[in-house]
C-alpha atoms as a PDB file:
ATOM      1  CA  UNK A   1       3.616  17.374  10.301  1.00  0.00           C
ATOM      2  CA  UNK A   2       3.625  18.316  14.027  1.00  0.00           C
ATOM      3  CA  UNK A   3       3.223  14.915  15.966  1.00  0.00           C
ATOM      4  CA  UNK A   4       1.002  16.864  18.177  1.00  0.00           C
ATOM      5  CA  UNK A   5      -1.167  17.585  15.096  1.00  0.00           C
ATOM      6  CA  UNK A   6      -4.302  15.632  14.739  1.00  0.00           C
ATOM      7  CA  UNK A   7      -4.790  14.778  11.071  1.00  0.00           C
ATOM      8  CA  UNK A   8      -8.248  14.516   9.618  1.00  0.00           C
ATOM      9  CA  UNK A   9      -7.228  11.355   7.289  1.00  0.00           C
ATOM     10  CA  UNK A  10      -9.891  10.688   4.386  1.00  0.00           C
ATOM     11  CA  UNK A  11     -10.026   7.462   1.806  1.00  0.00           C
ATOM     12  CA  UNK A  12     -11.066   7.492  -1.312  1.00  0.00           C
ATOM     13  CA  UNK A  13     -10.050   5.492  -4.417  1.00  0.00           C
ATOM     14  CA  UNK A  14      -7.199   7.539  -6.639  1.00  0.00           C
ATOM     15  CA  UNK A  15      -7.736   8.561 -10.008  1.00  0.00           C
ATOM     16  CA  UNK A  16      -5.173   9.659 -13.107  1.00  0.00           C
ATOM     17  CA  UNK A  17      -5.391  13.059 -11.557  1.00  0.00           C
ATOM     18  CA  UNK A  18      -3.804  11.959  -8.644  1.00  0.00           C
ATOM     19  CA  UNK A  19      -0.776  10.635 -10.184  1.00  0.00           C
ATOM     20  CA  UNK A  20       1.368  13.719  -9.473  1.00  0.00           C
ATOM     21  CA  UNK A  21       0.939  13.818  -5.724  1.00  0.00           C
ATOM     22  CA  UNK A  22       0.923   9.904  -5.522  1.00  0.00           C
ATOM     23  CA  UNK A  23       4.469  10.101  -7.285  1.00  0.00           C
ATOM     24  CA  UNK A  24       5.467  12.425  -4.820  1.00  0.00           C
ATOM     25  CA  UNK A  25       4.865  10.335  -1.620  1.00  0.00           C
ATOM     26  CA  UNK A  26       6.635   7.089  -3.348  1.00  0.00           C
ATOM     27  CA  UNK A  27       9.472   9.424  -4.308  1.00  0.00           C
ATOM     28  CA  UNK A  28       9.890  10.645  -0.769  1.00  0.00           C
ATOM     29  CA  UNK A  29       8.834   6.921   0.588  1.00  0.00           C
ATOM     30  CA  UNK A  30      11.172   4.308  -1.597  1.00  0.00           C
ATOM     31  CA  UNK A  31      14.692   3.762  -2.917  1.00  0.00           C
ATOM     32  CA  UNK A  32      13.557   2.856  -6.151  1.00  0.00           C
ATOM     33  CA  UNK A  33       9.749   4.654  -6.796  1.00  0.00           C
ATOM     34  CA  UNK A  34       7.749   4.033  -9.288  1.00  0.00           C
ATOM     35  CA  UNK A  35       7.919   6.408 -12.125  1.00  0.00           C
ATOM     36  CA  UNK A  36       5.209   8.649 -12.804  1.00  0.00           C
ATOM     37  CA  UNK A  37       4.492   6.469 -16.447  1.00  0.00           C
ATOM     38  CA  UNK A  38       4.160   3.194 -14.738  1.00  0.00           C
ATOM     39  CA  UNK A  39       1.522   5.132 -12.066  1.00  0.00           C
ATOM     40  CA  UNK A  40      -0.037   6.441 -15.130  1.00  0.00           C
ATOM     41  CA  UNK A  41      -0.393   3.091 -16.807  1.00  0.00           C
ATOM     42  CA  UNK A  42      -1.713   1.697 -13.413  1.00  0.00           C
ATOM     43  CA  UNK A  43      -4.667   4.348 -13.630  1.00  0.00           C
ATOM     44  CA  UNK A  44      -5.386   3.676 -17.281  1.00  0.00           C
ATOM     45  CA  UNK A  45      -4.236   0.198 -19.047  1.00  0.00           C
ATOM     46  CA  UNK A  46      -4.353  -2.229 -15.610  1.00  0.00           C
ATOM     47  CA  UNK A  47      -7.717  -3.909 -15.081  1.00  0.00           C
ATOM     48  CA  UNK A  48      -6.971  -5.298 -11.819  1.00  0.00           C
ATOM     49  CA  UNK A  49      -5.459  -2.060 -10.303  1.00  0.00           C
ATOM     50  CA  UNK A  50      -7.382  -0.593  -7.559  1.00  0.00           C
ATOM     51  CA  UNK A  51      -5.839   1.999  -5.576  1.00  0.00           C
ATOM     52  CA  UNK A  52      -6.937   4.157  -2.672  1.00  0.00           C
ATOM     53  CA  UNK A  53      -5.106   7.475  -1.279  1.00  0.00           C
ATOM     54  CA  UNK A  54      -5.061   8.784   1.811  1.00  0.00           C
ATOM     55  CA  UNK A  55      -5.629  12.682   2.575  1.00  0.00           C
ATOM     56  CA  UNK A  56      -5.352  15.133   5.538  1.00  0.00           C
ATOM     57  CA  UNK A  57      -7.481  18.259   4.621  1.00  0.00           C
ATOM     58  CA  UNK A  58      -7.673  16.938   0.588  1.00  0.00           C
ATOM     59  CA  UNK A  59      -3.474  16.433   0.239  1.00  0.00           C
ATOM     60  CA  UNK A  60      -2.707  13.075  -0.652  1.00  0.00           C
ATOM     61  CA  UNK A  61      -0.702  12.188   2.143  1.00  0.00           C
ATOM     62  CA  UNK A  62      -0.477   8.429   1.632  1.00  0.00           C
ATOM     63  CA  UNK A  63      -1.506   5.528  -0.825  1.00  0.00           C
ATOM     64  CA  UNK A  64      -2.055   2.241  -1.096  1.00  0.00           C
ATOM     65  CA  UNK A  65      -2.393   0.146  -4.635  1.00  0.00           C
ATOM     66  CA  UNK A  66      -3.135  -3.576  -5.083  1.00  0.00           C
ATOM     67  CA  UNK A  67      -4.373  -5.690  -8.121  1.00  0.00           C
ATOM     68  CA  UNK A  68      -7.543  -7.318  -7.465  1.00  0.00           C
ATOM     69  CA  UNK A  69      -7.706 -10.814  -9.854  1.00  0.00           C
ATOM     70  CA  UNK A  70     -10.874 -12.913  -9.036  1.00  0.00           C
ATOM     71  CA  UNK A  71     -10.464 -13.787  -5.188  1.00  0.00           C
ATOM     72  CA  UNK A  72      -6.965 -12.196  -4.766  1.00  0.00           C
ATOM     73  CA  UNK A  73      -5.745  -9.542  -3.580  1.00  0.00           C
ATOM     74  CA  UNK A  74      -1.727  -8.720  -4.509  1.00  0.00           C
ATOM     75  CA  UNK A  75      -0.748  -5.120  -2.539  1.00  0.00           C
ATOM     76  CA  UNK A  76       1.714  -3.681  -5.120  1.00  0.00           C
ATOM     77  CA  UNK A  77       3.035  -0.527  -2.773  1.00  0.00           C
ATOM     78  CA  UNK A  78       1.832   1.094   0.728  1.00  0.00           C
ATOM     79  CA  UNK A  79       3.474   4.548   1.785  1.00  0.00           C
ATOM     80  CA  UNK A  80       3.253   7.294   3.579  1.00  0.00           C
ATOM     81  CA  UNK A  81       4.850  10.886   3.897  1.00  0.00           C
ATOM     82  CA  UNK A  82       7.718  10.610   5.722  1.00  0.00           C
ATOM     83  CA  UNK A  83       6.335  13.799   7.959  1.00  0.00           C
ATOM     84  CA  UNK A  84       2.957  12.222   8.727  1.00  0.00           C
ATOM     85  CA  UNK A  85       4.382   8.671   9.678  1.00  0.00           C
ATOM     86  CA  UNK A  86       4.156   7.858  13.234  1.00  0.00           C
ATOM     87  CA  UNK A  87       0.017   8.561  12.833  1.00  0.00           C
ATOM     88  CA  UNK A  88      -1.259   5.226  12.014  1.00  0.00           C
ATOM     89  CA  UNK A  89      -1.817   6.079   8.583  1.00  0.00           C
ATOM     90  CA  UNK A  90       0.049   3.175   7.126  1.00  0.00           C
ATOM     91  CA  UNK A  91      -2.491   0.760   8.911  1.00  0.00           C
ATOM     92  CA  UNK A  92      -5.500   2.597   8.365  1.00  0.00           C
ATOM     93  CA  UNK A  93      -4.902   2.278   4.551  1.00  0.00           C
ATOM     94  CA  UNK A  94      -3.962  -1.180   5.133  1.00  0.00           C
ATOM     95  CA  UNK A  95      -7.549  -1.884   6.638  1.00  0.00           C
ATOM     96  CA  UNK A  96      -9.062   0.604   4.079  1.00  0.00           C
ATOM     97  CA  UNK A  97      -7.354  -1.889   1.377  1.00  0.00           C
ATOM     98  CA  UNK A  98      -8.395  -5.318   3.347  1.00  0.00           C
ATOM     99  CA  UNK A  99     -12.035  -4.108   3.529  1.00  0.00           C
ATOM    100  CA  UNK A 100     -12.662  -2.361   0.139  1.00  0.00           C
ATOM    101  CA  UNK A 101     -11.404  -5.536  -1.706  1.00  0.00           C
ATOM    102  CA  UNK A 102     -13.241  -7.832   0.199  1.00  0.00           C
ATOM    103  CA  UNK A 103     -16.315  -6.239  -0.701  1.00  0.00           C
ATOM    104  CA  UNK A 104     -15.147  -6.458  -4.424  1.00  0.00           C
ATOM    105  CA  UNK A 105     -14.344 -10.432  -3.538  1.00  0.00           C
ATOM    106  CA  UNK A 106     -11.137 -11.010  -2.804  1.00  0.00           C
ATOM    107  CA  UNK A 107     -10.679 -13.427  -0.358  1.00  0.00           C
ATOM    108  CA  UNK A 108      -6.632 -13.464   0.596  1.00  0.00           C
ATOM    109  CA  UNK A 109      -4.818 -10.568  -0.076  1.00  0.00           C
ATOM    110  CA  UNK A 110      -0.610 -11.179  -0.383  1.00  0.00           C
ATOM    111  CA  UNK A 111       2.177  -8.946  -0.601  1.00  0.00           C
ATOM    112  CA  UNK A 112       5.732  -8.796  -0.559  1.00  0.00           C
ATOM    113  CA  UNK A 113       7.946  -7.334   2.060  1.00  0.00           C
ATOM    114  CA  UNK A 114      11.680  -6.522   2.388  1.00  0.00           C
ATOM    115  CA  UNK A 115      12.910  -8.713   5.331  1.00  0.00           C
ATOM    116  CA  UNK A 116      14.895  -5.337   6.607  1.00  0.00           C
ATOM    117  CA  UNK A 117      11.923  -2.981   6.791  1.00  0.00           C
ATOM    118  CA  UNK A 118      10.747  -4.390  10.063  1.00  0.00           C
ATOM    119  CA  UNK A 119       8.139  -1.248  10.846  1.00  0.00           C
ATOM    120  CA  UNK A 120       6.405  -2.712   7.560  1.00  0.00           C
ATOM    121  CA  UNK A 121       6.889  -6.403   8.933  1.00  0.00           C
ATOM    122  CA  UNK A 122       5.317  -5.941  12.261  1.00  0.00           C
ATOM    123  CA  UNK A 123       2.571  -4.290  10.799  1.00  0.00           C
ATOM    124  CA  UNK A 124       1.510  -7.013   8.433  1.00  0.00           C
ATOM    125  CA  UNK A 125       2.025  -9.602  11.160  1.00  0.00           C
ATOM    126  CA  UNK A 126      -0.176  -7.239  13.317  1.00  0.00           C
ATOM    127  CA  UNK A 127      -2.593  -7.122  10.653  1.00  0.00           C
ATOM    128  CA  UNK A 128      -3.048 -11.259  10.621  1.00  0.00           C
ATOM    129  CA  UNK A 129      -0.879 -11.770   7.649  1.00  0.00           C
ATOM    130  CA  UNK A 130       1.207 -14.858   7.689  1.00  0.00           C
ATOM    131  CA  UNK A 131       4.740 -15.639   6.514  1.00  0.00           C
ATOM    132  CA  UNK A 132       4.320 -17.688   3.415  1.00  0.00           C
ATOM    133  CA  UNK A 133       8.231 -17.978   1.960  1.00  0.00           C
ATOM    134  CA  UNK A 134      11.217 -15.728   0.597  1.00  0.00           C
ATOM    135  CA  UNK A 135      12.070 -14.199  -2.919  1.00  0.00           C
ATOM    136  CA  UNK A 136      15.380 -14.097  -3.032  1.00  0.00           C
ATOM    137  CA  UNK A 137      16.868 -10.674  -4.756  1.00  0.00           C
ATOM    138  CA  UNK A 138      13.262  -9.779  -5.024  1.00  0.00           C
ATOM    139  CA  UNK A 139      14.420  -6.142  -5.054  1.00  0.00           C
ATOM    140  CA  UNK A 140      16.259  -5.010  -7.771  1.00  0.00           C
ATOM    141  CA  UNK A 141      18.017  -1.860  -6.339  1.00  0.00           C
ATOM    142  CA  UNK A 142      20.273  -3.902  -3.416  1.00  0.00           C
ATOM    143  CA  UNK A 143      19.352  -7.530  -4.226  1.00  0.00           C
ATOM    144  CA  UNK A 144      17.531  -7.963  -0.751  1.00  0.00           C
ATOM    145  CA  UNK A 145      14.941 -10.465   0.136  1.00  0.00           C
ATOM    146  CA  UNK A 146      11.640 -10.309   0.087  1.00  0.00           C
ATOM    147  CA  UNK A 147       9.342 -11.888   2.614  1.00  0.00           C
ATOM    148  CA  UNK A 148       6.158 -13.295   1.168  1.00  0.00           C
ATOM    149  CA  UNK A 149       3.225 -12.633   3.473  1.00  0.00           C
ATOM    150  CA  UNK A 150      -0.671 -13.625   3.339  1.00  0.00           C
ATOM    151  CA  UNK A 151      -4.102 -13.198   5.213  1.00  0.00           C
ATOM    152  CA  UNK A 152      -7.320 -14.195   4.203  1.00  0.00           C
ATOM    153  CA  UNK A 153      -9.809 -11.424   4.109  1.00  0.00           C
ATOM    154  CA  UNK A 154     -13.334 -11.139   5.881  1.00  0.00           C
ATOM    155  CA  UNK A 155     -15.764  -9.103   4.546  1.00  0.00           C
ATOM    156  CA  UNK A 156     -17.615  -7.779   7.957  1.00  0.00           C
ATOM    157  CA  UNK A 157     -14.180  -6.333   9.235  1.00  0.00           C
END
């Protein structure tokens, strides 16, 4: 994407058809993505998934999946093209997340973090989540830590 390019972002929750393009931004965003089976299973066999995409002129461009279990909120994965980072799109899905699951009733919202992705980190902090502790060799492709992060949630934001 040119950074001179205005996107016109749109949310809206994903659905088993989106699986394909979803796999293809966490393919192009992480290491170790998820494969397109355990997206699938998300869409279909997980009661607490809830997942939203983002899309610039109807391509998925970004997405953002939690599990929603009574009054928490766990954010499973947040990515974003590699071309359209730099755009605040990352955030906005972040605050799409925050609000849409506090109007289902979650009331903290967690997530994990690797303690080298410090883009990721100072958005989080930004976002009013809290440092909570460290899973050590949380990730199983290098062993790294993971830092544990909270908020609570607000549902007039």
């Amino acid at each position: 994407m040119n950074k001179e390019a205005t996107p016109s972002i749109t949310f809206r929750p994903m659905n088993i058809g989106d699986v394909p393009a979803v796999h293809r931004v966490e393919t192009d965003a992480f290491t170790s993505p998820w494969t397109m089976g355990a997206l699938e299973q998300e869409m279909l066999a997980n009661e607490y998934a809830y997942y939203l995409v983002a899309e610039d002129r109807e391509k998925i461009i970004g997405y953002c999946g939690a599990w929603l279990v009574l009054d928490e909120c766990h954010i499973t994965n947040v990515a974003v093209l590699s071309s359209y980072r730099g755009h605040g799109i990352g955030e906005a899905l972040m605050r799409q997340m925050m609000q849409r699951t506090a109007r289902k009733g979650a009331r903290t919202m967690t997530l994990e973090a690797r303690l080298s992705n410090e883009p990721a980190l100072g958005l989080y902090r930004k976002l009013g989540f809290k440092e909570g502790g460290i899973r050590r060799g949380y990730y199983t492709d290098n062993g790294e830590d993971a830092l544990v992060m909270w908020t609570e949630l607000n549902e007039d934001e």
